[in-house]
N, C-alpha and C. Protein backbone atom coordinates (compact mmCIF):
# COMPACT_ATOMS: atom_id res chain seq x y z
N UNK A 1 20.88 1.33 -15.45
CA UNK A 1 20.40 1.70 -16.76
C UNK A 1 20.51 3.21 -16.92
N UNK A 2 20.60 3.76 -18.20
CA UNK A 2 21.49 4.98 -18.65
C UNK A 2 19.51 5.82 -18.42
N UNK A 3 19.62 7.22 -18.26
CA UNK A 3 18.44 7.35 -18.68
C UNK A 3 18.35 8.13 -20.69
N UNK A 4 17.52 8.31 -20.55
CA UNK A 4 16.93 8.47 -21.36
C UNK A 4 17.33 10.08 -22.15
N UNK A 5 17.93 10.18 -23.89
CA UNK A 5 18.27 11.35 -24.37
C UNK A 5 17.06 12.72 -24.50
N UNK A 6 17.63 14.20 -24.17
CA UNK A 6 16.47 14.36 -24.19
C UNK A 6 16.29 14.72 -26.21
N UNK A 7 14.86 15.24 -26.65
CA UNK A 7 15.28 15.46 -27.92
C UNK A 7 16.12 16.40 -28.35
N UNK A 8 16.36 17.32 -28.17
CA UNK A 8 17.50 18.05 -28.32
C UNK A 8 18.85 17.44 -28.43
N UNK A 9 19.11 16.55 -27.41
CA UNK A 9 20.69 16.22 -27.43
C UNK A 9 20.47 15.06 -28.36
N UNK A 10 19.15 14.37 -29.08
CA UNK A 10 19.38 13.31 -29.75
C UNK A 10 18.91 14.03 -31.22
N UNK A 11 18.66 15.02 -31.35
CA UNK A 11 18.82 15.63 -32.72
C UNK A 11 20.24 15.92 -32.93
N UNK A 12 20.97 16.70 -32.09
CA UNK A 12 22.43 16.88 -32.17
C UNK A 12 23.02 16.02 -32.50
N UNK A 13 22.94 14.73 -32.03
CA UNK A 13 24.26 13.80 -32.24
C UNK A 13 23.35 13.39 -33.57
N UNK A 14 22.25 13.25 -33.84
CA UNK A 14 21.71 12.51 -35.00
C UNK A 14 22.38 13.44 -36.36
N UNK A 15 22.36 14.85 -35.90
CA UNK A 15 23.04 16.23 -36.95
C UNK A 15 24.48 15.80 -37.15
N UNK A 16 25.20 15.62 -36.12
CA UNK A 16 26.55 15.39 -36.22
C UNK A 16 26.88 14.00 -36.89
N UNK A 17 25.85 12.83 -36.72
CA UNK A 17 25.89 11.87 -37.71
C UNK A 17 25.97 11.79 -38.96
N UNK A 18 24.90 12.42 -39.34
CA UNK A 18 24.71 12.96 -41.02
C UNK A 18 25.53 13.59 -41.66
N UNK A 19 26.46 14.45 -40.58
CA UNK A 19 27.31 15.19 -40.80
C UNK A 19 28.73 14.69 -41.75
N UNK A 20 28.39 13.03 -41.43
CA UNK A 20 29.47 12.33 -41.62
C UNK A 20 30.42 12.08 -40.25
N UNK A 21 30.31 12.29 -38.92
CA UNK A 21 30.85 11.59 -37.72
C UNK A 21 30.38 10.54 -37.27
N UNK A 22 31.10 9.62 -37.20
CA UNK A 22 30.85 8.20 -36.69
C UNK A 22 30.02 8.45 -35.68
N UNK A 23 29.35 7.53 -35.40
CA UNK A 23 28.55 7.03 -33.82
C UNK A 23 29.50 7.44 -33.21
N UNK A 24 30.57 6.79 -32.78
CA UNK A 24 31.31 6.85 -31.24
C UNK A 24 31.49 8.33 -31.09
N UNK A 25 32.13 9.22 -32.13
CA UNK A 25 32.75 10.18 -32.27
C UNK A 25 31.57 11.31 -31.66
N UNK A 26 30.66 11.23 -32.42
CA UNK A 26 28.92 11.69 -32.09
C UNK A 26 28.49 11.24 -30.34
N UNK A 27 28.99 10.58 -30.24
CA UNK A 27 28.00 9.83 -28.70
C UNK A 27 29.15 10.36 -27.96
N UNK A 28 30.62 10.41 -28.15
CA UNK A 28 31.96 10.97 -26.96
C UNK A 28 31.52 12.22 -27.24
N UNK A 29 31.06 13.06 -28.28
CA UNK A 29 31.15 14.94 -28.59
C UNK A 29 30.02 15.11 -27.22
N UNK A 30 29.23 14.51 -26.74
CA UNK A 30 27.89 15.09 -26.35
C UNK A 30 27.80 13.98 -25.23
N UNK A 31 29.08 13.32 -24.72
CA UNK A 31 29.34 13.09 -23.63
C UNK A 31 27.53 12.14 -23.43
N UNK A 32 27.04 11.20 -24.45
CA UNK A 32 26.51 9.93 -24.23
C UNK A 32 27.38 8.55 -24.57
N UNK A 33 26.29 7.43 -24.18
CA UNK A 33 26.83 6.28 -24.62
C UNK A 33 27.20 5.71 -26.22
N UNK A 34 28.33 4.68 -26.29
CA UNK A 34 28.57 4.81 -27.93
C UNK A 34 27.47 4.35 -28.50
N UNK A 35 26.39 3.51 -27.52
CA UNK A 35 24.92 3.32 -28.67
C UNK A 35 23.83 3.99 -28.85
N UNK A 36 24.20 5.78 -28.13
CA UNK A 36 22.81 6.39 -27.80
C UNK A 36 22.93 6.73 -29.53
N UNK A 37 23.69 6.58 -30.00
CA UNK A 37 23.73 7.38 -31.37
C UNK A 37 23.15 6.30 -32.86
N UNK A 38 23.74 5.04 -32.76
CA UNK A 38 22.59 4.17 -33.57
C UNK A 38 21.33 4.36 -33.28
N UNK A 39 21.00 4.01 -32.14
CA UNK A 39 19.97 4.12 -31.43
C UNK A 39 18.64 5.00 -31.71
N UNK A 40 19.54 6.46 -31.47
CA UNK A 40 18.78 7.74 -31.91
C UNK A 40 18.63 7.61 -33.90
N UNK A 41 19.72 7.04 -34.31
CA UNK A 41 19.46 6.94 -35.67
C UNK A 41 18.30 5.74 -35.76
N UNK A 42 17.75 4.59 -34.94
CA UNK A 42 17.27 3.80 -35.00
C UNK A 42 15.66 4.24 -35.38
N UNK A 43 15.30 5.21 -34.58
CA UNK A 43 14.06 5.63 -33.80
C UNK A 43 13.75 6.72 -34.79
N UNK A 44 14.51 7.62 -35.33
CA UNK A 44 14.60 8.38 -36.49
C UNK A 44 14.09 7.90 -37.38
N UNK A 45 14.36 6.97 -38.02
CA UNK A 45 13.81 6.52 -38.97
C UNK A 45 12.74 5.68 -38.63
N UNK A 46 11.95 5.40 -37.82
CA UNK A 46 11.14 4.71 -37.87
C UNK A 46 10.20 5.12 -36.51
N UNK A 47 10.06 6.46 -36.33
CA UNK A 47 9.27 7.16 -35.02
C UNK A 47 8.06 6.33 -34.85
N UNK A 48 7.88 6.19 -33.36
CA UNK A 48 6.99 5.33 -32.96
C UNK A 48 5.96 6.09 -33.02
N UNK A 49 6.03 7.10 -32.58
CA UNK A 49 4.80 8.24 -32.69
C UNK A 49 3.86 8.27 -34.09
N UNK A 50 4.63 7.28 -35.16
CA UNK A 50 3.81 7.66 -36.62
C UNK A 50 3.08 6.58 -36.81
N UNK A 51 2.87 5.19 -35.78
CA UNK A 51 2.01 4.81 -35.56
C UNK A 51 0.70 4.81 -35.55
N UNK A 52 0.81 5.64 -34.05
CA UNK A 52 -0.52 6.07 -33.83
C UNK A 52 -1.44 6.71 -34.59
């Protein structure tokens, strides 16, 4: 199992998303997996932290 993005590198690829770069393109720039980048878009929108 992959570990874990830290926030920094999952704001980046989330920036480069918005940017208009695909997932894959976003997840190969920053040398993660092609799903850390849905993923990070997943959690973005719906932070677990706003739960609590």
């Amino acid at each position: 199992m992959g570990r874990a993005l830290s926030s920094d590198l999952r704001e980046r690829v989330l920036k480069a998303s918005q940017e208009g770069v695909s997932d894959r393109l976003a997840a190969a720039r920053f040398g993660v997996s092609a799903l850390s980048a849905p993923t990070a878009r997943k959690y973005s929108e719906f932070p677990v932290n706003r739960l609590l």
